[in-house]
C-alpha atoms as a PDB file:
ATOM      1  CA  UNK A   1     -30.137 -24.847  36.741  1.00  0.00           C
ATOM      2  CA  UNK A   2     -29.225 -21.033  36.798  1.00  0.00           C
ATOM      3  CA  UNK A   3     -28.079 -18.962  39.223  1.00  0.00           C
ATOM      4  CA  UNK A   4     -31.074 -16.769  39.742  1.00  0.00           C
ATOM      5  CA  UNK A   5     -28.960 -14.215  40.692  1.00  0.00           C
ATOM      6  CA  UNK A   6     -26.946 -14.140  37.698  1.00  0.00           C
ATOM      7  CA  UNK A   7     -30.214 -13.779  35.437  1.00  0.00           C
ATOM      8  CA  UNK A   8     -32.502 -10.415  34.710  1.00  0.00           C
ATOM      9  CA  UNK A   9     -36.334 -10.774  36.496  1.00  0.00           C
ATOM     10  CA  UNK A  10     -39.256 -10.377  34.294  1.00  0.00           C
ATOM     11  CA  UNK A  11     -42.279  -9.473  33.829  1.00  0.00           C
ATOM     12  CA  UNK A  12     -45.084  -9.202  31.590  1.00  0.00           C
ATOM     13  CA  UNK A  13     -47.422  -5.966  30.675  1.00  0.00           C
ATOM     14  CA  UNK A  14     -49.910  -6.938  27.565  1.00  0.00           C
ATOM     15  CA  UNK A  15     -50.596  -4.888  24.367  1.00  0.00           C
ATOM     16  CA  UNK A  16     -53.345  -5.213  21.382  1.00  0.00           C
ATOM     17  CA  UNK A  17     -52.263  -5.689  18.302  1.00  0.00           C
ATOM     18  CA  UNK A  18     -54.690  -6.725  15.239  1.00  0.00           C
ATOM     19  CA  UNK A  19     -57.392  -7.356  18.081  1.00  0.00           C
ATOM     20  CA  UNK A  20     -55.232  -9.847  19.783  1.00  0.00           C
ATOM     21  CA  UNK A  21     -53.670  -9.430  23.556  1.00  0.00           C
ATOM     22  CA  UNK A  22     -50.002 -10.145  23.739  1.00  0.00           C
ATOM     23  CA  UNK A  23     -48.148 -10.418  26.796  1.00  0.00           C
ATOM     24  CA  UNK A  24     -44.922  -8.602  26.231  1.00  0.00           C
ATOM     25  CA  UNK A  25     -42.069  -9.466  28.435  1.00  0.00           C
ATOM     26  CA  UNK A  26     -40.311  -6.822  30.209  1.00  0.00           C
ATOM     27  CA  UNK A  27     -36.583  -7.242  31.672  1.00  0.00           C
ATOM     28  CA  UNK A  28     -35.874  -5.182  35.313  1.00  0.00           C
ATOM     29  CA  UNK A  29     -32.235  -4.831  36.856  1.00  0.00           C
ATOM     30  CA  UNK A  30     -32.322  -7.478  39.632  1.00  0.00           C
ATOM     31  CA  UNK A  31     -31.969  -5.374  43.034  1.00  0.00           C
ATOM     32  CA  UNK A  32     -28.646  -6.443  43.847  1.00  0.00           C
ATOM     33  CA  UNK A  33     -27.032  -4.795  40.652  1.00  0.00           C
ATOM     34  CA  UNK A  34     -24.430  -2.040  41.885  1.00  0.00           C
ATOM     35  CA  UNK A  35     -26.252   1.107  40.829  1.00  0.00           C
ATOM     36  CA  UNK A  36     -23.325   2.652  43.224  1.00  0.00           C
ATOM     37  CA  UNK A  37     -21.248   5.884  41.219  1.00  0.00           C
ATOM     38  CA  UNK A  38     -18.017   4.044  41.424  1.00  0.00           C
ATOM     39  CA  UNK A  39     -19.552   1.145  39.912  1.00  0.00           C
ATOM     40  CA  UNK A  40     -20.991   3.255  37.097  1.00  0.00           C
ATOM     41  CA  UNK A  41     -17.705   4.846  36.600  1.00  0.00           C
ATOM     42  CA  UNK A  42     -16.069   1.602  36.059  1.00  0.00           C
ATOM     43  CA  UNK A  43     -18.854   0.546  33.716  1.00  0.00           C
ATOM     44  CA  UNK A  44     -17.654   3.944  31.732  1.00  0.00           C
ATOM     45  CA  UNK A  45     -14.150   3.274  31.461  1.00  0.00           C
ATOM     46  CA  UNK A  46     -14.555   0.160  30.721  1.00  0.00           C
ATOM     47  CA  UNK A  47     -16.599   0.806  27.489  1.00  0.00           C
ATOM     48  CA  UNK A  48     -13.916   3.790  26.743  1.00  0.00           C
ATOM     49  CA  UNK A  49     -11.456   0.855  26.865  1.00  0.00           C
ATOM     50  CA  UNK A  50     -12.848  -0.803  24.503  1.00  0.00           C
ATOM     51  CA  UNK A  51     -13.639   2.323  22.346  1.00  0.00           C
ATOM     52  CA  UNK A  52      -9.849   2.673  22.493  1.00  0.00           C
ATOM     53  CA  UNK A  53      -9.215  -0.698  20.993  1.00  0.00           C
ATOM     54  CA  UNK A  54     -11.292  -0.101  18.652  1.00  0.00           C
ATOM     55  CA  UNK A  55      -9.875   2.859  17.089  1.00  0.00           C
ATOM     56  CA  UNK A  56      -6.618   1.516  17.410  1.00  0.00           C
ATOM     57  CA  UNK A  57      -7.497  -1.935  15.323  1.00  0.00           C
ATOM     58  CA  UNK A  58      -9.069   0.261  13.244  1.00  0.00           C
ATOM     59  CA  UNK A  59      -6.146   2.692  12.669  1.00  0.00           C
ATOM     60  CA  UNK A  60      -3.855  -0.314  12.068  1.00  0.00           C
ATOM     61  CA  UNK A  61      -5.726  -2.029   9.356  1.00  0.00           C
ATOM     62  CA  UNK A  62      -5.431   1.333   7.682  1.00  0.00           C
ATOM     63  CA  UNK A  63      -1.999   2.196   7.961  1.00  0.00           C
ATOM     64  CA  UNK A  64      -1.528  -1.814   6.224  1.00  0.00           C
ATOM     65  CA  UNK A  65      -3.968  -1.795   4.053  1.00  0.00           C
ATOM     66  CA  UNK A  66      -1.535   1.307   2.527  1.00  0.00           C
ATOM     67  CA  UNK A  67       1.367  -0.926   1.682  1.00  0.00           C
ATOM     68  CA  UNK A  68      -1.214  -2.912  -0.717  1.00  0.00           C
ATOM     69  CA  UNK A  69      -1.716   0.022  -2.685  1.00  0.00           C
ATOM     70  CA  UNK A  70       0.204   1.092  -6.068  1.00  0.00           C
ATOM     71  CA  UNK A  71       1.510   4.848  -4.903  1.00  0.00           C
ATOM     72  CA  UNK A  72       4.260   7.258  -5.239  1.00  0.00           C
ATOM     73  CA  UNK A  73       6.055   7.896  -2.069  1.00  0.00           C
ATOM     74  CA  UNK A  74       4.598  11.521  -2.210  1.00  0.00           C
ATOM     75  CA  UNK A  75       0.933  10.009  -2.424  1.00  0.00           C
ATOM     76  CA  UNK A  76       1.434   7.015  -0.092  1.00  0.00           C
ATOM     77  CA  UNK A  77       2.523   9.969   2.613  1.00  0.00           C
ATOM     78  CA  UNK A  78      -0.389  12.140   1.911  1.00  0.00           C
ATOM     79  CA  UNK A  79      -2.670   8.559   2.512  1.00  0.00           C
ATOM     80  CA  UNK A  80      -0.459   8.241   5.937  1.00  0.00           C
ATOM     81  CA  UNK A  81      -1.504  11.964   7.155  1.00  0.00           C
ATOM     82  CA  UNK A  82      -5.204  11.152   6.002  1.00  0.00           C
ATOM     83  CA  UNK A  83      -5.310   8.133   7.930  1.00  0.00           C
ATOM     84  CA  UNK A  84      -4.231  10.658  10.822  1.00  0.00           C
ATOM     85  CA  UNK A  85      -7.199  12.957  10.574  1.00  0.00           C
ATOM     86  CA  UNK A  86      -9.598  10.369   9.845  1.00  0.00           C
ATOM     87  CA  UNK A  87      -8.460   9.062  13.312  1.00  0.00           C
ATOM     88  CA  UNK A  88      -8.125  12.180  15.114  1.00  0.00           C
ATOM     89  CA  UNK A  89     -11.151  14.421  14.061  1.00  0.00           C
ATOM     90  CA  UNK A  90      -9.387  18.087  13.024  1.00  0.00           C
ATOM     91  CA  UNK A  91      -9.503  20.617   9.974  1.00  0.00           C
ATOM     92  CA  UNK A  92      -6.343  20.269   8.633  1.00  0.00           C
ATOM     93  CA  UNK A  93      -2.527  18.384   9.291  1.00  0.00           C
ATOM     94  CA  UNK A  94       0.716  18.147   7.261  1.00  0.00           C
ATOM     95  CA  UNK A  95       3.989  15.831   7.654  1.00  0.00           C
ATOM     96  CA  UNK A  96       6.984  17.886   7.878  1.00  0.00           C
ATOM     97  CA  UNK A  97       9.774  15.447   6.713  1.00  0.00           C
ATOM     98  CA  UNK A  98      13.635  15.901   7.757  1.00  0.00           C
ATOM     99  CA  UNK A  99      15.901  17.021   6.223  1.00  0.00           C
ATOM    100  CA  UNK A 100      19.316  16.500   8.619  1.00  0.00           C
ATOM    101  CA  UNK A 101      22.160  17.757   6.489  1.00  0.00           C
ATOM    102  CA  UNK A 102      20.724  20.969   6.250  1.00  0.00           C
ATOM    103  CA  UNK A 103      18.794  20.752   9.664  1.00  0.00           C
ATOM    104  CA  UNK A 104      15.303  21.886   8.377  1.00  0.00           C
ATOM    105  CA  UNK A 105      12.152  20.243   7.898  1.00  0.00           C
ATOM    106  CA  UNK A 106       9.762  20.566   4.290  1.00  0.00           C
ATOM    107  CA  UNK A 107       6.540  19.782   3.883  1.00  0.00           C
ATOM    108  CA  UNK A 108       6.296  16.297   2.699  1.00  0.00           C
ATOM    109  CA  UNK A 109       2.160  16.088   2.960  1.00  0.00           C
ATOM    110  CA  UNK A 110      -0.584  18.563   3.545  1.00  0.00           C
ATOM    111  CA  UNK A 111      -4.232  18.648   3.819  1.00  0.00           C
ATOM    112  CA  UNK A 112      -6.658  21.233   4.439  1.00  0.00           C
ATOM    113  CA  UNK A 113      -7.125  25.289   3.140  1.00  0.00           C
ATOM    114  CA  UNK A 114      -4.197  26.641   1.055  1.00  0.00           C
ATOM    115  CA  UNK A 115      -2.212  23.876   1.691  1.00  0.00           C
ATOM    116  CA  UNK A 116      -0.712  23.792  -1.128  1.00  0.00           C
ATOM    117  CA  UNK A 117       1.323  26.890  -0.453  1.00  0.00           C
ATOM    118  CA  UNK A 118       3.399  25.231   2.086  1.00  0.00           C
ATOM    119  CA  UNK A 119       5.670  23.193  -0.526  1.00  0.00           C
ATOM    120  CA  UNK A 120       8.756  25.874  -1.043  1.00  0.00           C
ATOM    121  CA  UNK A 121       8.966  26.612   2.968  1.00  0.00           C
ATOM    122  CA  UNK A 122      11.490  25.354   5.200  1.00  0.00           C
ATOM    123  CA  UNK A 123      11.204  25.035   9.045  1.00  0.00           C
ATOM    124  CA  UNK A 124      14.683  25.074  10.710  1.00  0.00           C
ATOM    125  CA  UNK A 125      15.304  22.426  13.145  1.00  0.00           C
ATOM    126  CA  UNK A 126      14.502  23.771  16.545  1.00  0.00           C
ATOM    127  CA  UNK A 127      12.479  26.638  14.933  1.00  0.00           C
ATOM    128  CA  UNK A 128       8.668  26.868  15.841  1.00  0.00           C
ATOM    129  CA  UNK A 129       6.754  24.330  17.237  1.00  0.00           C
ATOM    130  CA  UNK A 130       7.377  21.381  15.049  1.00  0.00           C
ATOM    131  CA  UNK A 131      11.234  22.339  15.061  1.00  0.00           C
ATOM    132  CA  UNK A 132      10.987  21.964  18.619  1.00  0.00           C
ATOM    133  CA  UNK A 133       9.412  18.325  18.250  1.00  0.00           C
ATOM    134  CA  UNK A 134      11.716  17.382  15.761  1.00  0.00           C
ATOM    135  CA  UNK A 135      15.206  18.501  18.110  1.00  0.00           C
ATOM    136  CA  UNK A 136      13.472  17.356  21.824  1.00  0.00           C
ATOM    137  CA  UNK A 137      11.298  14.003  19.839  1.00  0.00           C
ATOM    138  CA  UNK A 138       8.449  14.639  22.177  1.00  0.00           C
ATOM    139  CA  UNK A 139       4.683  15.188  21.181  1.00  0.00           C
ATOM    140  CA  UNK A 140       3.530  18.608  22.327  1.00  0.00           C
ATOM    141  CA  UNK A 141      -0.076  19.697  22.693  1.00  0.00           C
ATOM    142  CA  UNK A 142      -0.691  23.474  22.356  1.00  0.00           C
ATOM    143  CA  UNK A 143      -4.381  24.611  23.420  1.00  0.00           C
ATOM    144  CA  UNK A 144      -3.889  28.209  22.049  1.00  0.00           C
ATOM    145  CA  UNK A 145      -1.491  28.259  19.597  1.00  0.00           C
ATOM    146  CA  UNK A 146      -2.018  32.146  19.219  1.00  0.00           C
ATOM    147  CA  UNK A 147      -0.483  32.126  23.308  1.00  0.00           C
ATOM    148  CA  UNK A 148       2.387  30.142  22.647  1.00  0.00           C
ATOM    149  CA  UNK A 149       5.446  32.059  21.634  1.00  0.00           C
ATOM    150  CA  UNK A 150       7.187  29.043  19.746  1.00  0.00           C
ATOM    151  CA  UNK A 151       3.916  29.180  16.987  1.00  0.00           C
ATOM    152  CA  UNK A 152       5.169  30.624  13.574  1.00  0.00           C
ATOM    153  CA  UNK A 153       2.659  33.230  12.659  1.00  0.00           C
ATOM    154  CA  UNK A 154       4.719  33.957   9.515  1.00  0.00           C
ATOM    155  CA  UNK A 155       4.028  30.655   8.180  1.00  0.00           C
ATOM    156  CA  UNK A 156       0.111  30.495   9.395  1.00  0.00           C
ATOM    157  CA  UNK A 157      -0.091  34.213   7.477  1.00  0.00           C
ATOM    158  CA  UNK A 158       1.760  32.747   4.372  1.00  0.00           C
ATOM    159  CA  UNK A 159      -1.175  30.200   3.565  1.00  0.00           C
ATOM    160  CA  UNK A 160      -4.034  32.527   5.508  1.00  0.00           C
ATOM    161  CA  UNK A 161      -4.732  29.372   7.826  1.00  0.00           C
ATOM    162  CA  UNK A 162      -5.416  30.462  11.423  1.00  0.00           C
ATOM    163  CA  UNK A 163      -4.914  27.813  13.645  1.00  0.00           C
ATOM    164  CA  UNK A 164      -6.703  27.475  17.137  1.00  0.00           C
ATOM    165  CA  UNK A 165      -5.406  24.751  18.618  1.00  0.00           C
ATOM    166  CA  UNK A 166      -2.461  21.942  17.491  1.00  0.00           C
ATOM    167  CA  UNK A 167      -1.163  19.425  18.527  1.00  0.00           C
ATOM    168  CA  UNK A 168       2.244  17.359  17.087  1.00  0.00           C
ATOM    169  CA  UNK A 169       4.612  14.318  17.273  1.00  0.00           C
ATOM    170  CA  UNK A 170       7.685  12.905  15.910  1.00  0.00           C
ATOM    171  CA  UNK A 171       7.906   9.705  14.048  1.00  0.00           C
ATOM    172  CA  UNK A 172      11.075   8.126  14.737  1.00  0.00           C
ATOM    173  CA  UNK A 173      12.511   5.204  12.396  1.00  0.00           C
ATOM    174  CA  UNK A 174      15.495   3.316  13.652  1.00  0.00           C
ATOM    175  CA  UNK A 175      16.176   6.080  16.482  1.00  0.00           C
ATOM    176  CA  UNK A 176      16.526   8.799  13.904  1.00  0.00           C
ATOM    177  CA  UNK A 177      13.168  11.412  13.429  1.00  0.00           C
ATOM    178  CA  UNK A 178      11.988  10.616  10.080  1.00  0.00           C
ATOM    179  CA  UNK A 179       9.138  13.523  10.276  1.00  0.00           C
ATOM    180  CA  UNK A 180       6.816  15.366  12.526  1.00  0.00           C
ATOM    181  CA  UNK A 181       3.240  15.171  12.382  1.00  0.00           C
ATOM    182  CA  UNK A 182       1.392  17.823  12.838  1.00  0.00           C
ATOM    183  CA  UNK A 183      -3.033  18.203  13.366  1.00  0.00           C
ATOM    184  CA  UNK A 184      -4.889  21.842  13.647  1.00  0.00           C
ATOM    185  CA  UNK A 185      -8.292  22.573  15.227  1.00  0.00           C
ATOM    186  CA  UNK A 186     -10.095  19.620  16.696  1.00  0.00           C
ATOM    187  CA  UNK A 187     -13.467  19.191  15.715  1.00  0.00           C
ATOM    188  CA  UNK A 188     -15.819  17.982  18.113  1.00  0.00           C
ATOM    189  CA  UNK A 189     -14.283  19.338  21.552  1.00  0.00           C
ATOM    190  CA  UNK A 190     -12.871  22.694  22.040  1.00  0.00           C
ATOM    191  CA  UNK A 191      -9.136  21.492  22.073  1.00  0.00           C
ATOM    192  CA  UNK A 192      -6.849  18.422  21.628  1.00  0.00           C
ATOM    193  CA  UNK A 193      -6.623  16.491  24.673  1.00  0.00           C
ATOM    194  CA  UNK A 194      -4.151  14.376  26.496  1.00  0.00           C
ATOM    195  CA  UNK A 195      -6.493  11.345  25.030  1.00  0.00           C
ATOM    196  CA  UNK A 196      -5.561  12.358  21.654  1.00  0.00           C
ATOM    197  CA  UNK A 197      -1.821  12.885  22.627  1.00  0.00           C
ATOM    198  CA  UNK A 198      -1.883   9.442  23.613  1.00  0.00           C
ATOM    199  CA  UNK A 199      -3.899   7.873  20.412  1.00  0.00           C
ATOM    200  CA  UNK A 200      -1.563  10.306  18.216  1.00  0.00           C
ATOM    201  CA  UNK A 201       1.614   8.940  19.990  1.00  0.00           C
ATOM    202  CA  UNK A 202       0.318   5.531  19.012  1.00  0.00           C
ATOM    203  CA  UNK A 203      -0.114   6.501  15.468  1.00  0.00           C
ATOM    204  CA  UNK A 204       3.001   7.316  14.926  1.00  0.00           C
ATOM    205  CA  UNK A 205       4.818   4.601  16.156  1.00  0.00           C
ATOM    206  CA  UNK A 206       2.075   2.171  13.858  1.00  0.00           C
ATOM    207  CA  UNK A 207       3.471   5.056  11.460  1.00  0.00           C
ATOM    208  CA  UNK A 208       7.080   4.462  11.714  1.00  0.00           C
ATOM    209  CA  UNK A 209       6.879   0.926  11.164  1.00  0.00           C
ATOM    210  CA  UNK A 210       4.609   1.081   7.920  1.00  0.00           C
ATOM    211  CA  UNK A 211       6.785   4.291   6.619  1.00  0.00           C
ATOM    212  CA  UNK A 212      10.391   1.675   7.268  1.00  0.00           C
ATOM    213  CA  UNK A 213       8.706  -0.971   5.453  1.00  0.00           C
ATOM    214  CA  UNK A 214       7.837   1.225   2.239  1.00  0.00           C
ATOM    215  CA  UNK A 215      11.086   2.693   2.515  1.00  0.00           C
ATOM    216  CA  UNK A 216      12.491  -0.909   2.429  1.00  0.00           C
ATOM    217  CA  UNK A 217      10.642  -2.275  -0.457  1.00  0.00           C
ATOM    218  CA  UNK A 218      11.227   0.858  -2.436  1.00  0.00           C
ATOM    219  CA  UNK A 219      14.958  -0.211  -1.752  1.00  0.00           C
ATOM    220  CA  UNK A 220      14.278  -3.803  -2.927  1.00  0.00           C
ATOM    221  CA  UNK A 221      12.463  -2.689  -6.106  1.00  0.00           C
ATOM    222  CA  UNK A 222      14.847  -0.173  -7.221  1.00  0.00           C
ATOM    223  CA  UNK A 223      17.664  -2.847  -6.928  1.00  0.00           C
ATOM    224  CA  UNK A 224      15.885  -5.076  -8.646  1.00  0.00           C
ATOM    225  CA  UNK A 225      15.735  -2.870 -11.547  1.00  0.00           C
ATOM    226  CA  UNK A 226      19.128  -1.973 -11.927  1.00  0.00           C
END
């Protein structure tokens, strides 16, 4: 027999329907349910928990799913950045790759307006706010990028992209910073938040691993073929 406690009360209110009465059962919170604020919070995180999961399981069967696909190394790093802002809702992201013998960074992939300008500029290591990621290897989150004096302007009025907000992380393969990634302007909330610092951070380790293994079978194919 059940627990009454553990089971919802009901009760029954009636309605016509076709000229017949049907009694309608109606489920009430039993009284001793914590209605409390704490116990609403908890209620709340929880389901952001799970929310969090989510997106994460969601964001890894992605990132695979890419090494079953037929592209170029160019395209399958465009797919990697779209994955990115599929994840984290913004207007527009690139992957600045690294280049360490001549300490700079180029645009490997870019989506969004004039994107497409970006290909011929270099970022110096240490230069700008992606430099900076790329030397320190820590995410950064900039809330007004227009207020923070490591934001190149000169490459924002190069491509006529004005940028709100950013926010940007390394992805490191085998202790060494492969690229940066880097989103503009969330949509939905006024800013980037430490929530998507922390989902982004995620990303890019998922990142690093799928990037090593492309790099690796690109190294097995091409030996095969010689």
């Amino acid at each position: 027999m059940k627990d009454p406690k553990s089971t919802l009360r009901s009760s029954e209110s009636t309605i016509q329907e076709g000229g017949l009465d049907i009694d309608v059962p109606r489920l009430e919170v039993p009284p001793e349910t914590d209605s409390s604020p704490e116990a609403q919070a908890s209620l709340l995180l929880e389901a952001d928990s799970l929310a969090t999961l989510s997106t994460r399981l969601t964001t890894a069967e992605m990132f695979i799913g890419l090494l079953t696909k037929n592209l170029s190394f160019q395209d399958f790093m465009r797919e990697v950045l779209l994955v990115h802002l599929k994840t984290v809702k913004c207007e527009a992201g690139s992957i600045l790759e690294a280049d360490h013998e001549r300490r700079a960074l180029f645009f490997r992939a870019t989506s969004g307006q004039s994107s497409d300008r970006l290909s011929n500029i270099l970022i110096p290591w240490g230069a700008g706010i992606v430099g900076h990621v790329a030397e320190s290897r820590r995410p950064i989150l900039v809330q007004d990028t227009m207020s923070d004096s490591r934001y190149l302007r000169s490459v924002s009025s190069a491509v006529g992209f004005e940028s709100r907000n950013l926010i940007a992380a390394p992805i490191v393969i085998r202790d060494r910073v492969f690229c940066v990634v880097e989103l503009f302007n969330r949509i939905g909330k006024p800013c980037f938040d430490e929530q998507d610092q922390d989902l982004l951070q995620h990303m890019t380790e998922l990142a690093a691993k799928i990037i090593e293994v492309r790099l690796m079978l690109n190294g097995t194919r091409k030996a095969e073929a010689a």
